[in-house]
ModelCIF file with pLDDT and N, C-alpha, C, O atoms, coordinates in Angstrom:
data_MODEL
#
_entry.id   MODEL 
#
_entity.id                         1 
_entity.type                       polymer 
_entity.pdbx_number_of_molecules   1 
#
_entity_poly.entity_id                      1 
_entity_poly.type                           'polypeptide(L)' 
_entity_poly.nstd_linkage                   no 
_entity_poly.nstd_monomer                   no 
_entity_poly.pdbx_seq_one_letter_code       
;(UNK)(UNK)(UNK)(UNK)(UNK)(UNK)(UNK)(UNK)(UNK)(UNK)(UNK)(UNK)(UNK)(UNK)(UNK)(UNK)
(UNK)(UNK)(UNK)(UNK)(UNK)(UNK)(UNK)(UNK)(UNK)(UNK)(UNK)(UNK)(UNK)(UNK)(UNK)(UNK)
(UNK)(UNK)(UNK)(UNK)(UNK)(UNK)(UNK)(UNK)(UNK)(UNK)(UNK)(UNK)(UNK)
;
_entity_poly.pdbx_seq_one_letter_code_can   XXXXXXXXXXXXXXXXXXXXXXXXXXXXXXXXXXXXXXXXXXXXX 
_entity_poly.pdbx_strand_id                 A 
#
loop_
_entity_poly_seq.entity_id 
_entity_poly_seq.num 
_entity_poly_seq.mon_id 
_entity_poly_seq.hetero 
1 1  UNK n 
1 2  UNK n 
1 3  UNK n 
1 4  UNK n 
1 5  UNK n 
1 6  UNK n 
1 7  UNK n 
1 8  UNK n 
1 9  UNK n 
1 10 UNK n 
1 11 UNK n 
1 12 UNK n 
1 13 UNK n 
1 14 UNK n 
1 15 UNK n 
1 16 UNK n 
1 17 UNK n 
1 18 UNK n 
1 19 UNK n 
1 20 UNK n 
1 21 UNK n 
1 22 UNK n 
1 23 UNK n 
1 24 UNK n 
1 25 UNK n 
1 26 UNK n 
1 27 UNK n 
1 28 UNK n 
1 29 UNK n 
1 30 UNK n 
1 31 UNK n 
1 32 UNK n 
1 33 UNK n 
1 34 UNK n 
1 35 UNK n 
1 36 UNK n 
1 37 UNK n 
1 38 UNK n 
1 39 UNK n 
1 40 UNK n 
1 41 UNK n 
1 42 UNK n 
1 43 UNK n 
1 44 UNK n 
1 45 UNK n 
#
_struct_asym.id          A 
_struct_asym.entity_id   1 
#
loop_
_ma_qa_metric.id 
_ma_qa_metric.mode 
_ma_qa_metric.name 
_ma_qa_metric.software_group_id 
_ma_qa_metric.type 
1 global pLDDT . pLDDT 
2 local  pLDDT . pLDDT 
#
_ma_qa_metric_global.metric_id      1 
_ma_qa_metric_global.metric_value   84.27 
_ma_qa_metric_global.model_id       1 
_ma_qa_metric_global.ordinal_id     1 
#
loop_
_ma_qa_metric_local.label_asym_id 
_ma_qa_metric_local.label_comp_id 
_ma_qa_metric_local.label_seq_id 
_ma_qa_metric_local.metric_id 
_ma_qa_metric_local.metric_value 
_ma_qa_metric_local.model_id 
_ma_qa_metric_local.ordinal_id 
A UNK 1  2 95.00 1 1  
A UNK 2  2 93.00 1 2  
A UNK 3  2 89.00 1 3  
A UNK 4  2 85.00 1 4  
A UNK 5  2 76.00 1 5  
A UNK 6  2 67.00 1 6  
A UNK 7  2 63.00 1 7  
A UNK 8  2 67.00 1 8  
A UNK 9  2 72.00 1 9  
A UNK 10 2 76.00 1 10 
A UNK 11 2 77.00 1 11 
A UNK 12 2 79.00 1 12 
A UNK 13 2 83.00 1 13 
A UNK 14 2 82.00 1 14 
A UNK 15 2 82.00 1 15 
A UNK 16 2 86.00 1 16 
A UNK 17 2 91.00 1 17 
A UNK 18 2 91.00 1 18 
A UNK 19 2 93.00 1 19 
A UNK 20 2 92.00 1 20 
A UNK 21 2 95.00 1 21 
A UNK 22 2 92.00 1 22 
A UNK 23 2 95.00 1 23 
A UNK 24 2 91.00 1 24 
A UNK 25 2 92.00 1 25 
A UNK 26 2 91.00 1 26 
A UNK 27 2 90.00 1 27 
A UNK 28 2 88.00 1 28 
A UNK 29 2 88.00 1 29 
A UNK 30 2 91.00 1 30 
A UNK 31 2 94.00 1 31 
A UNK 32 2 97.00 1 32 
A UNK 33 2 96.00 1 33 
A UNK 34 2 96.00 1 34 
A UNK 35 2 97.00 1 35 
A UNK 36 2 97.00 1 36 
A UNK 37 2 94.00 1 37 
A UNK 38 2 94.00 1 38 
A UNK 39 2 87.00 1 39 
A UNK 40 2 79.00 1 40 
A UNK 41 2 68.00 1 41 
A UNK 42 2 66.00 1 42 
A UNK 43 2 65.00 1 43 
A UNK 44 2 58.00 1 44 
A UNK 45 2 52.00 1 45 
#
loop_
_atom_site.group_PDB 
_atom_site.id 
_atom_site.type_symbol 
_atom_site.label_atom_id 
_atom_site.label_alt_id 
_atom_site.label_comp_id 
_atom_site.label_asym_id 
_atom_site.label_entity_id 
_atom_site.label_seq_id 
_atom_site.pdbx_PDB_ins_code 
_atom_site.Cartn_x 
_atom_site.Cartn_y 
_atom_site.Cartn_z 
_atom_site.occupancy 
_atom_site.B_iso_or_equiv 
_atom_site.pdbx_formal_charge 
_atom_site.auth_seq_id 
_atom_site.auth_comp_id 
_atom_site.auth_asym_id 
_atom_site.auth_atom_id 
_atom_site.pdbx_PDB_model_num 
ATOM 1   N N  . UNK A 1 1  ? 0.838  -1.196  0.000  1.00 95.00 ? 1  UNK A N  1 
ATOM 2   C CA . UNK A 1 1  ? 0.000  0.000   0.000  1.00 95.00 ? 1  UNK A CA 1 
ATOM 3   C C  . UNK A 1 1  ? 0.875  1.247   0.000  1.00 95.00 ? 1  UNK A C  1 
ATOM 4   O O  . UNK A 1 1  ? 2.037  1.145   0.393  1.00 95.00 ? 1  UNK A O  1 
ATOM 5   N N  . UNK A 1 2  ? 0.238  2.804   -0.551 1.00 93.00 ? 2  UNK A N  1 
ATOM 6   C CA . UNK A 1 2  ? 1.118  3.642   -0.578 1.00 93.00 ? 2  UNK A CA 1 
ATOM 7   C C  . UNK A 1 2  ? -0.130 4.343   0.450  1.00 93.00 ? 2  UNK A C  1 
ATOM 8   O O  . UNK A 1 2  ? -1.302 3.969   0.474  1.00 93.00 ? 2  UNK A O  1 
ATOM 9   N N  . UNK A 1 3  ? 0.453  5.413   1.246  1.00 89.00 ? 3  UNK A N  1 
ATOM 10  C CA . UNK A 1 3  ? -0.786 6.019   1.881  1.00 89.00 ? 3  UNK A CA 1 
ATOM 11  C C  . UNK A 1 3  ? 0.701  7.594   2.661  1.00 89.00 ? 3  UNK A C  1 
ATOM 12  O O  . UNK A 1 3  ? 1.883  7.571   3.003  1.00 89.00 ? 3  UNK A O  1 
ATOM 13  N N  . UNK A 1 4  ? -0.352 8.613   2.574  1.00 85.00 ? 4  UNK A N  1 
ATOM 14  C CA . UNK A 1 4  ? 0.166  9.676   2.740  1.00 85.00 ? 4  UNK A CA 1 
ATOM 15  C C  . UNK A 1 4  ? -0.426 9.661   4.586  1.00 85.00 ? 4  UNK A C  1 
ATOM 16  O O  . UNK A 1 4  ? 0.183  10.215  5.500  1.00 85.00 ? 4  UNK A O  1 
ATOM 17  N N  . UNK A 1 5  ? -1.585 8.966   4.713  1.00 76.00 ? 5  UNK A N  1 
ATOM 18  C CA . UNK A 1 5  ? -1.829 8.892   6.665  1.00 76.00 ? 5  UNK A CA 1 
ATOM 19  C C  . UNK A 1 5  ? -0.306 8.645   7.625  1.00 76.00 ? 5  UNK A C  1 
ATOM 20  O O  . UNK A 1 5  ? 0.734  8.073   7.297  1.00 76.00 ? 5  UNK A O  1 
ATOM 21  N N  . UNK A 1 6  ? -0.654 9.273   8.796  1.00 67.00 ? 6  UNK A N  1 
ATOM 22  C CA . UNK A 1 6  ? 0.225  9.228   9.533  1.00 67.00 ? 6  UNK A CA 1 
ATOM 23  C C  . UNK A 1 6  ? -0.272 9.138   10.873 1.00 67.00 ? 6  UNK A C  1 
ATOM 24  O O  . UNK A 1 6  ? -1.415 8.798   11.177 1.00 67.00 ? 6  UNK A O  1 
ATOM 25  N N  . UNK A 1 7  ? 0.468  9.398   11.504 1.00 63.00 ? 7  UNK A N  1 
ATOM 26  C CA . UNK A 1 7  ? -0.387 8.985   13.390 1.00 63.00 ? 7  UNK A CA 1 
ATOM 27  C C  . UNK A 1 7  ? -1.293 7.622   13.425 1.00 63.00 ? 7  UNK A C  1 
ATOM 28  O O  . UNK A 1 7  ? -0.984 6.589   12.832 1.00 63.00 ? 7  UNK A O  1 
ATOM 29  N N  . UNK A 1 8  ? -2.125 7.749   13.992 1.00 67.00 ? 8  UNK A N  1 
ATOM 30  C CA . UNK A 1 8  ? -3.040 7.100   14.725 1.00 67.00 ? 8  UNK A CA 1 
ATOM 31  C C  . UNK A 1 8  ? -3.886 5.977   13.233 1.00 67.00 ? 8  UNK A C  1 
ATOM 32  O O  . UNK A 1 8  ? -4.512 4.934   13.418 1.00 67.00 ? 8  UNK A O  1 
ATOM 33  N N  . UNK A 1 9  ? -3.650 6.546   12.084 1.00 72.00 ? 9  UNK A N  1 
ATOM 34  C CA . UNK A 1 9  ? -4.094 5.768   11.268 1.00 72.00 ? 9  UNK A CA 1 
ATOM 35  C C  . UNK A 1 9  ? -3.514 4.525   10.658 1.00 72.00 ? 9  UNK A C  1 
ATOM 36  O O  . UNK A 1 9  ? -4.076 3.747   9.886  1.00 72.00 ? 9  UNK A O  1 
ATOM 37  N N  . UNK A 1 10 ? -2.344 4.473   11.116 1.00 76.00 ? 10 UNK A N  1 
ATOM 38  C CA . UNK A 1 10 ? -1.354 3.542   10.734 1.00 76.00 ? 10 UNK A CA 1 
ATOM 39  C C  . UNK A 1 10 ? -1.793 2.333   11.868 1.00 76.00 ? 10 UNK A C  1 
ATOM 40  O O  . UNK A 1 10 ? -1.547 1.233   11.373 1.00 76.00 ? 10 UNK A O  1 
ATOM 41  N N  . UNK A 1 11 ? -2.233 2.245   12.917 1.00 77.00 ? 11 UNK A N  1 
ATOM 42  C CA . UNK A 1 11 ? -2.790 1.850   13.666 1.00 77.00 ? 11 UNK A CA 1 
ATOM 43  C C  . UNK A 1 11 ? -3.277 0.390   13.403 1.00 77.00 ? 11 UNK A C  1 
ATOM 44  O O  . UNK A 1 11 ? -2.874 -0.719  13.754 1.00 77.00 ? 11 UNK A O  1 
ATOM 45  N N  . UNK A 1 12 ? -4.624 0.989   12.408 1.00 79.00 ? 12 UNK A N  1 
ATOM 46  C CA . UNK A 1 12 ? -5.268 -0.032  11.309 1.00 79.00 ? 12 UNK A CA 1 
ATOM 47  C C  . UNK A 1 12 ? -5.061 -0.717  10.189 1.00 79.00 ? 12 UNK A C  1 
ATOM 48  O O  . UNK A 1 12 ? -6.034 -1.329  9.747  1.00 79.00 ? 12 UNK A O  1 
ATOM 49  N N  . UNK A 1 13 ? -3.714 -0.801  9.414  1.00 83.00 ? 13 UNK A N  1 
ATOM 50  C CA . UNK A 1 13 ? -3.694 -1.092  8.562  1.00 83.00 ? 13 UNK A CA 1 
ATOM 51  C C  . UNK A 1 13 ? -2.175 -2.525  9.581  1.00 83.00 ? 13 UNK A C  1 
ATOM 52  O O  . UNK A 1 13 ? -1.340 -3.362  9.238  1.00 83.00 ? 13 UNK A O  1 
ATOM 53  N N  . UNK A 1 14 ? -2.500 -2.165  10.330 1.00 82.00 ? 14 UNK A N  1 
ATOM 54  C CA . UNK A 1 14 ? -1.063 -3.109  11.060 1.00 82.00 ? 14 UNK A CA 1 
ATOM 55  C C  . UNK A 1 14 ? -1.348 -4.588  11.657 1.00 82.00 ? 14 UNK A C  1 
ATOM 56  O O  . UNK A 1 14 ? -0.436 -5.400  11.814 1.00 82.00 ? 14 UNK A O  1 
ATOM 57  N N  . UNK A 1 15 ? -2.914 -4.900  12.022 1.00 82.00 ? 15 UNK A N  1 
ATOM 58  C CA . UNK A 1 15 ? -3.216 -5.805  12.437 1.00 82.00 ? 15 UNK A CA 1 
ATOM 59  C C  . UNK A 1 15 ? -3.758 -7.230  11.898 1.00 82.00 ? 15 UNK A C  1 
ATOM 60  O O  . UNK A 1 15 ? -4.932 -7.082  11.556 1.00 82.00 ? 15 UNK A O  1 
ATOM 61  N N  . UNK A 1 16 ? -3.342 -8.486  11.713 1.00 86.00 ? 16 UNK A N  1 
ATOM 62  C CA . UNK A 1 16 ? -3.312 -9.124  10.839 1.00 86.00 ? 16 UNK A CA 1 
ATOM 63  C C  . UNK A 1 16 ? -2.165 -9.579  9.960  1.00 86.00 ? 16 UNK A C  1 
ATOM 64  O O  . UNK A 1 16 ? -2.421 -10.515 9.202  1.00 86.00 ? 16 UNK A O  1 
ATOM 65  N N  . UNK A 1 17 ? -0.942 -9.070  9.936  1.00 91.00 ? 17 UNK A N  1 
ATOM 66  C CA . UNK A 1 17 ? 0.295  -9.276  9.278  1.00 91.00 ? 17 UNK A CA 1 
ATOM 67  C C  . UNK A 1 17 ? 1.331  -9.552  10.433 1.00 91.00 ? 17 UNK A C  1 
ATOM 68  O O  . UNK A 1 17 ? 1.439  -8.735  11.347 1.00 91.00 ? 17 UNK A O  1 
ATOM 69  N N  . UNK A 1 18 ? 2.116  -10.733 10.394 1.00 91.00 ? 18 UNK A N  1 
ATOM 70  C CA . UNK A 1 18 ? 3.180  -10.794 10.509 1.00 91.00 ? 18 UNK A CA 1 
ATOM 71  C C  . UNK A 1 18 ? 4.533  -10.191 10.872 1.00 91.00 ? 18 UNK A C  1 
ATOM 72  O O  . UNK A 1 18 ? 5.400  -10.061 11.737 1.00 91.00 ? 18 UNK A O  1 
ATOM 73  N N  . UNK A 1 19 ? 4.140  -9.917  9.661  1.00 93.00 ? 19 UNK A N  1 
ATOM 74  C CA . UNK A 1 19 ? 5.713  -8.580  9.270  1.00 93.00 ? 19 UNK A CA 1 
ATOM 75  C C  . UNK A 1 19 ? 5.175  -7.286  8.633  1.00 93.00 ? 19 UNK A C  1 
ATOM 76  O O  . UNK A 1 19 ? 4.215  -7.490  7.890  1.00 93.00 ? 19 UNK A O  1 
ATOM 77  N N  . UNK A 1 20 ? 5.458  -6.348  8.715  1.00 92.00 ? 20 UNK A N  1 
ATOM 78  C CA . UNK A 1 20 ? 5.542  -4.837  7.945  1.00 92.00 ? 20 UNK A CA 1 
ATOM 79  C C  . UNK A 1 20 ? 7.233  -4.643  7.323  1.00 92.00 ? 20 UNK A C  1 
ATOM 80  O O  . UNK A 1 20 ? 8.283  -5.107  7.767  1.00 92.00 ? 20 UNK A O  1 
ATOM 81  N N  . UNK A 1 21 ? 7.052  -4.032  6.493  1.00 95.00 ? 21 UNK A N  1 
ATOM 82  C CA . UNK A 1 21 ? 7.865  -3.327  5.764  1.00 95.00 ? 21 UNK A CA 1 
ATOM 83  C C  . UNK A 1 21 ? 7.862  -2.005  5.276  1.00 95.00 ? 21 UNK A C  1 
ATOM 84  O O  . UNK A 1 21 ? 7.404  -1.884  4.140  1.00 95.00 ? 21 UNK A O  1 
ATOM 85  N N  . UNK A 1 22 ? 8.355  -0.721  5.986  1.00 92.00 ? 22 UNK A N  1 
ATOM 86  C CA . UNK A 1 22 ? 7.961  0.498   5.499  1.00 92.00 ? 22 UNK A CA 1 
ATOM 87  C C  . UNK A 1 22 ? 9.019  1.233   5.349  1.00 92.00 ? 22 UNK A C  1 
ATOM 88  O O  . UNK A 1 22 ? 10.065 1.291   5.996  1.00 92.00 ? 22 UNK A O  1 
ATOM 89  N N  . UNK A 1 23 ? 8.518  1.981   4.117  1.00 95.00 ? 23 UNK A N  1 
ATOM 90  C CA . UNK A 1 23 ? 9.567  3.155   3.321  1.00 95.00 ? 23 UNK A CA 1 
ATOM 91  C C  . UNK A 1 23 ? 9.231  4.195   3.694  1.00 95.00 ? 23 UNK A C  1 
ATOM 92  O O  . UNK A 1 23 ? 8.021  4.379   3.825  1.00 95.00 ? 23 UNK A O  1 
ATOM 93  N N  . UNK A 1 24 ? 9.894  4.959   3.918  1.00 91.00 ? 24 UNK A N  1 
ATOM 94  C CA . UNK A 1 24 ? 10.019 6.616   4.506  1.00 91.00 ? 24 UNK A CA 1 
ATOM 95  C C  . UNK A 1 24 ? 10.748 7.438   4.093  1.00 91.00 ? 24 UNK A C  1 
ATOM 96  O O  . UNK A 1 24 ? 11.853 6.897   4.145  1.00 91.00 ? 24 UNK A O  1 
ATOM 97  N N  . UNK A 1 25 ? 10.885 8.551   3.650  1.00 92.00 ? 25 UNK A N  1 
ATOM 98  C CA . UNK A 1 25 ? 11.908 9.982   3.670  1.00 92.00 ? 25 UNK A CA 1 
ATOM 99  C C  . UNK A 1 25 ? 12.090 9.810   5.101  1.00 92.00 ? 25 UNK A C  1 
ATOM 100 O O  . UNK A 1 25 ? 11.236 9.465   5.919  1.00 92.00 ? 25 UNK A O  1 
ATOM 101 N N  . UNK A 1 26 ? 13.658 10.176  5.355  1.00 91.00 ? 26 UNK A N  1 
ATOM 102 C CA . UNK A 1 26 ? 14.233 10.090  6.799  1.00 91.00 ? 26 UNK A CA 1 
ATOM 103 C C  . UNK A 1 26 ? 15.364 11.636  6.364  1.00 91.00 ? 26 UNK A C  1 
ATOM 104 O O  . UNK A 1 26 ? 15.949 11.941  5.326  1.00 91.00 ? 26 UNK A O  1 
ATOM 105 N N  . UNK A 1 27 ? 15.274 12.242  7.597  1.00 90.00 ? 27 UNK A N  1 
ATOM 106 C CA . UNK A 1 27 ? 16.475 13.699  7.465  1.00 90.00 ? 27 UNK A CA 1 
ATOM 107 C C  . UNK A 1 27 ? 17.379 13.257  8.705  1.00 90.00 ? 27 UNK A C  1 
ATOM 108 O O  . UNK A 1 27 ? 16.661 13.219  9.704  1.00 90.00 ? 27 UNK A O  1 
ATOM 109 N N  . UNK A 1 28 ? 18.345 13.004  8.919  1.00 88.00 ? 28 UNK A N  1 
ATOM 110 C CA . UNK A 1 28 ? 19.365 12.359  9.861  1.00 88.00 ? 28 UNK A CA 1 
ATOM 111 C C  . UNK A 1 28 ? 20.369 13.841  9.802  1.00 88.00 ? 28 UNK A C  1 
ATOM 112 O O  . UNK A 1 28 ? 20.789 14.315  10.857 1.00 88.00 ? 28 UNK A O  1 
ATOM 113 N N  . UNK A 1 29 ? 20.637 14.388  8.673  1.00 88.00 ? 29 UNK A N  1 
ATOM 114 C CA . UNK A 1 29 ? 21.644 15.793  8.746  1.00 88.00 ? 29 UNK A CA 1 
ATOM 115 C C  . UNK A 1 29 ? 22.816 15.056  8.909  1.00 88.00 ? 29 UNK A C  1 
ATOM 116 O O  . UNK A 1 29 ? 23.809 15.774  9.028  1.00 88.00 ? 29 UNK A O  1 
ATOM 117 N N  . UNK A 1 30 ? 23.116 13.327  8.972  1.00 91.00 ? 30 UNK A N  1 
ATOM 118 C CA . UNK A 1 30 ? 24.345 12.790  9.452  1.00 91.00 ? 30 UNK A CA 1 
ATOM 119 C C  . UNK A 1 30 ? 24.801 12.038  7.573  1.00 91.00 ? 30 UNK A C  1 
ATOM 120 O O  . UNK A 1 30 ? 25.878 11.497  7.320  1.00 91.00 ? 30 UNK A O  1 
ATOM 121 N N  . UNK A 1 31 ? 23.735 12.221  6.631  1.00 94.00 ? 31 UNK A N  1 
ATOM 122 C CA . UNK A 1 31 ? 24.212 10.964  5.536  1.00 94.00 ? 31 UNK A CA 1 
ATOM 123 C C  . UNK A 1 31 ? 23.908 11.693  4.724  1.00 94.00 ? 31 UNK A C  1 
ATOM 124 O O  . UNK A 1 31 ? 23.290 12.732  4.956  1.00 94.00 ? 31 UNK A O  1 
ATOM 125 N N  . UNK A 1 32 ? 24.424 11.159  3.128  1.00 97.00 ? 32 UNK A N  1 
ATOM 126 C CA . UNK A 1 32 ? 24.060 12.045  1.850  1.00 97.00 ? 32 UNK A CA 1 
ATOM 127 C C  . UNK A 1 32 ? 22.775 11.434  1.556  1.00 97.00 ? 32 UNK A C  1 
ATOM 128 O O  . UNK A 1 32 ? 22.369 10.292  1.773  1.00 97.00 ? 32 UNK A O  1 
ATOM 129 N N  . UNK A 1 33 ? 22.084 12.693  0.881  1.00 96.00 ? 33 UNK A N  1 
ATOM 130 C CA . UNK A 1 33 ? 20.905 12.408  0.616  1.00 96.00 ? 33 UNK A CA 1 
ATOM 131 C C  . UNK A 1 33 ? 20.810 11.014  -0.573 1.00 96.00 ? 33 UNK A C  1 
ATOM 132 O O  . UNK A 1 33 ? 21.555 11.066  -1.551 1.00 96.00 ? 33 UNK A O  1 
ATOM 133 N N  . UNK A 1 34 ? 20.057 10.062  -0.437 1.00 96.00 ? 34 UNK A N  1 
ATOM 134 C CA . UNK A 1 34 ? 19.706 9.278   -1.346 1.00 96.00 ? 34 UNK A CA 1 
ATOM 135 C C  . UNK A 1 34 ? 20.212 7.229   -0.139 1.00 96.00 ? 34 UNK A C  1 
ATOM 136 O O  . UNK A 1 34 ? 19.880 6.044   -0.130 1.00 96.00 ? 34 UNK A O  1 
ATOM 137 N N  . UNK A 1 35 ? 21.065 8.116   0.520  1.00 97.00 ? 35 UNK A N  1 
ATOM 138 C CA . UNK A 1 35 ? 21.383 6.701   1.721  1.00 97.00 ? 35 UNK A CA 1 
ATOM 139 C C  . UNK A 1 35 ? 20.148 6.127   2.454  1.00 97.00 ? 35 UNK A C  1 
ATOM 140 O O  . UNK A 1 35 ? 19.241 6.707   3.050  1.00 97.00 ? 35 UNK A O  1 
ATOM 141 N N  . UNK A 1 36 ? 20.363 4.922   2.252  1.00 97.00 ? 36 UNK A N  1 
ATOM 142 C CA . UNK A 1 36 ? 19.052 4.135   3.038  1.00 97.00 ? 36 UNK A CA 1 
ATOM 143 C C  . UNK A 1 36 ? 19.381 3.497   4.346  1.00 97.00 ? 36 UNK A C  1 
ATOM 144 O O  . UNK A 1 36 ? 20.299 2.713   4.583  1.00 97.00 ? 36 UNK A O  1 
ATOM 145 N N  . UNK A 1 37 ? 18.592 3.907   5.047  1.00 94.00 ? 37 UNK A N  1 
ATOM 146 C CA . UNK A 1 37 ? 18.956 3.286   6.310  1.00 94.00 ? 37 UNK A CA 1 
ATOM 147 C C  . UNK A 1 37 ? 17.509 2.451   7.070  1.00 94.00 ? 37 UNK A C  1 
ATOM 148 O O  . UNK A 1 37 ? 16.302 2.671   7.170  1.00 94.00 ? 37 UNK A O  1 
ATOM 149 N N  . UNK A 1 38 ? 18.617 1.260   7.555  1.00 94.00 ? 38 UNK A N  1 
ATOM 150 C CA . UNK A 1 38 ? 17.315 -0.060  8.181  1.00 94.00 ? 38 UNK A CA 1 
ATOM 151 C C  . UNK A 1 38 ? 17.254 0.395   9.668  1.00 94.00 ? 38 UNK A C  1 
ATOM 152 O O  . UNK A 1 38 ? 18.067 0.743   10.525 1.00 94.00 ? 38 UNK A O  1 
ATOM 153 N N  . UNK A 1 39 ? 16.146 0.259   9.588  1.00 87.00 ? 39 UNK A N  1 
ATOM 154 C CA . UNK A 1 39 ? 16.192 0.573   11.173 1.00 87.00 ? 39 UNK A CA 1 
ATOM 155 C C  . UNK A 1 39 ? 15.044 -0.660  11.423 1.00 87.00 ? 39 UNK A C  1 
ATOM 156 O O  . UNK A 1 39 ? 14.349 -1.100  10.506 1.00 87.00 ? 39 UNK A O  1 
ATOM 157 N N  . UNK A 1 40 ? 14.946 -1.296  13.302 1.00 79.00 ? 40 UNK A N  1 
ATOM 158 C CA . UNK A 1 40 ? 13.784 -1.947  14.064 1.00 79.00 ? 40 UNK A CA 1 
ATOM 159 C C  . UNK A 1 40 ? 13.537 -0.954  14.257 1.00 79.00 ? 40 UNK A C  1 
ATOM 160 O O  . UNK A 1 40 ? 14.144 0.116   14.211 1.00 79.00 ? 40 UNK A O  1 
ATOM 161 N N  . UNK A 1 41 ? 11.783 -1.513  14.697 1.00 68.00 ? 41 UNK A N  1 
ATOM 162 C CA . UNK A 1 41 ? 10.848 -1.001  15.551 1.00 68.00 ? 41 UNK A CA 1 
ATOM 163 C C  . UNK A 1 41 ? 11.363 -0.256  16.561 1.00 68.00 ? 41 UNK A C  1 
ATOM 164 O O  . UNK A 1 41 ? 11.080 0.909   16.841 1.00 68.00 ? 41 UNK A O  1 
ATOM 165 N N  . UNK A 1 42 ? 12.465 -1.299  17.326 1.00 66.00 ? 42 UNK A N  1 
ATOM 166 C CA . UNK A 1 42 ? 12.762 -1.461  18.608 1.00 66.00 ? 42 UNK A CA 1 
ATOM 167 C C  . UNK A 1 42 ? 13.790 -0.252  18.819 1.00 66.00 ? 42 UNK A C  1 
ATOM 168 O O  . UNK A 1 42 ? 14.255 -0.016  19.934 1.00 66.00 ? 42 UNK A O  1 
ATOM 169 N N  . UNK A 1 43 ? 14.165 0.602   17.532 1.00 65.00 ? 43 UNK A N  1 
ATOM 170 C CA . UNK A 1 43 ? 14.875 1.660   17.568 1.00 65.00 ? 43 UNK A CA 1 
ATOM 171 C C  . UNK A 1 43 ? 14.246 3.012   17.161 1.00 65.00 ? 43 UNK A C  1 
ATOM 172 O O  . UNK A 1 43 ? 14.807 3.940   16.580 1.00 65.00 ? 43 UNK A O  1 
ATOM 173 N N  . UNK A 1 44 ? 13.047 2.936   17.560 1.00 58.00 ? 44 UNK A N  1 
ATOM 174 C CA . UNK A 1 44 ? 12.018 4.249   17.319 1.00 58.00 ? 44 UNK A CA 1 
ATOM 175 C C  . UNK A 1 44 ? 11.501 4.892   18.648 1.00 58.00 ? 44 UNK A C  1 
ATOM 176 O O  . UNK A 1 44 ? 10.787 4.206   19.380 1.00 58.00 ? 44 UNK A O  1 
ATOM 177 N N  . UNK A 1 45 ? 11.806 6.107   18.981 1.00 52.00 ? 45 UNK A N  1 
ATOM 178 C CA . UNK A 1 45 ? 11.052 6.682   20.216 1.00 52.00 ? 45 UNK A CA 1 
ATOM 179 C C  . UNK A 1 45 ? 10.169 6.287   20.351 1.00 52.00 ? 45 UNK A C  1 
ATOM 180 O O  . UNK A 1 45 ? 9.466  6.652   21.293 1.00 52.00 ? 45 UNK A O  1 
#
């Protein structure tokens, strides 16, 4: 799915799967633009 929602709507589309996989624009100010970075869950505020 592509979806421009954020917050609380992401919520619903999470239950029932396994696994997620999500793509994001990320601004770090630490990498050149176009670097991809993996991140866990388990490393998100």
């Amino acid at each position: 799915v592509e979806t421009s929602s954020a917050g609380l709507d992401i919520i619903d589309l999470l239950p029932g799967y396994d696994k997620v996989i999500i793509i994001d624009a990320i601004i770090t100010g630490k990498s050149k633009p176009g670097s991809i970075h993996r991140l866990s869950s388990l490393e998100l505020n």
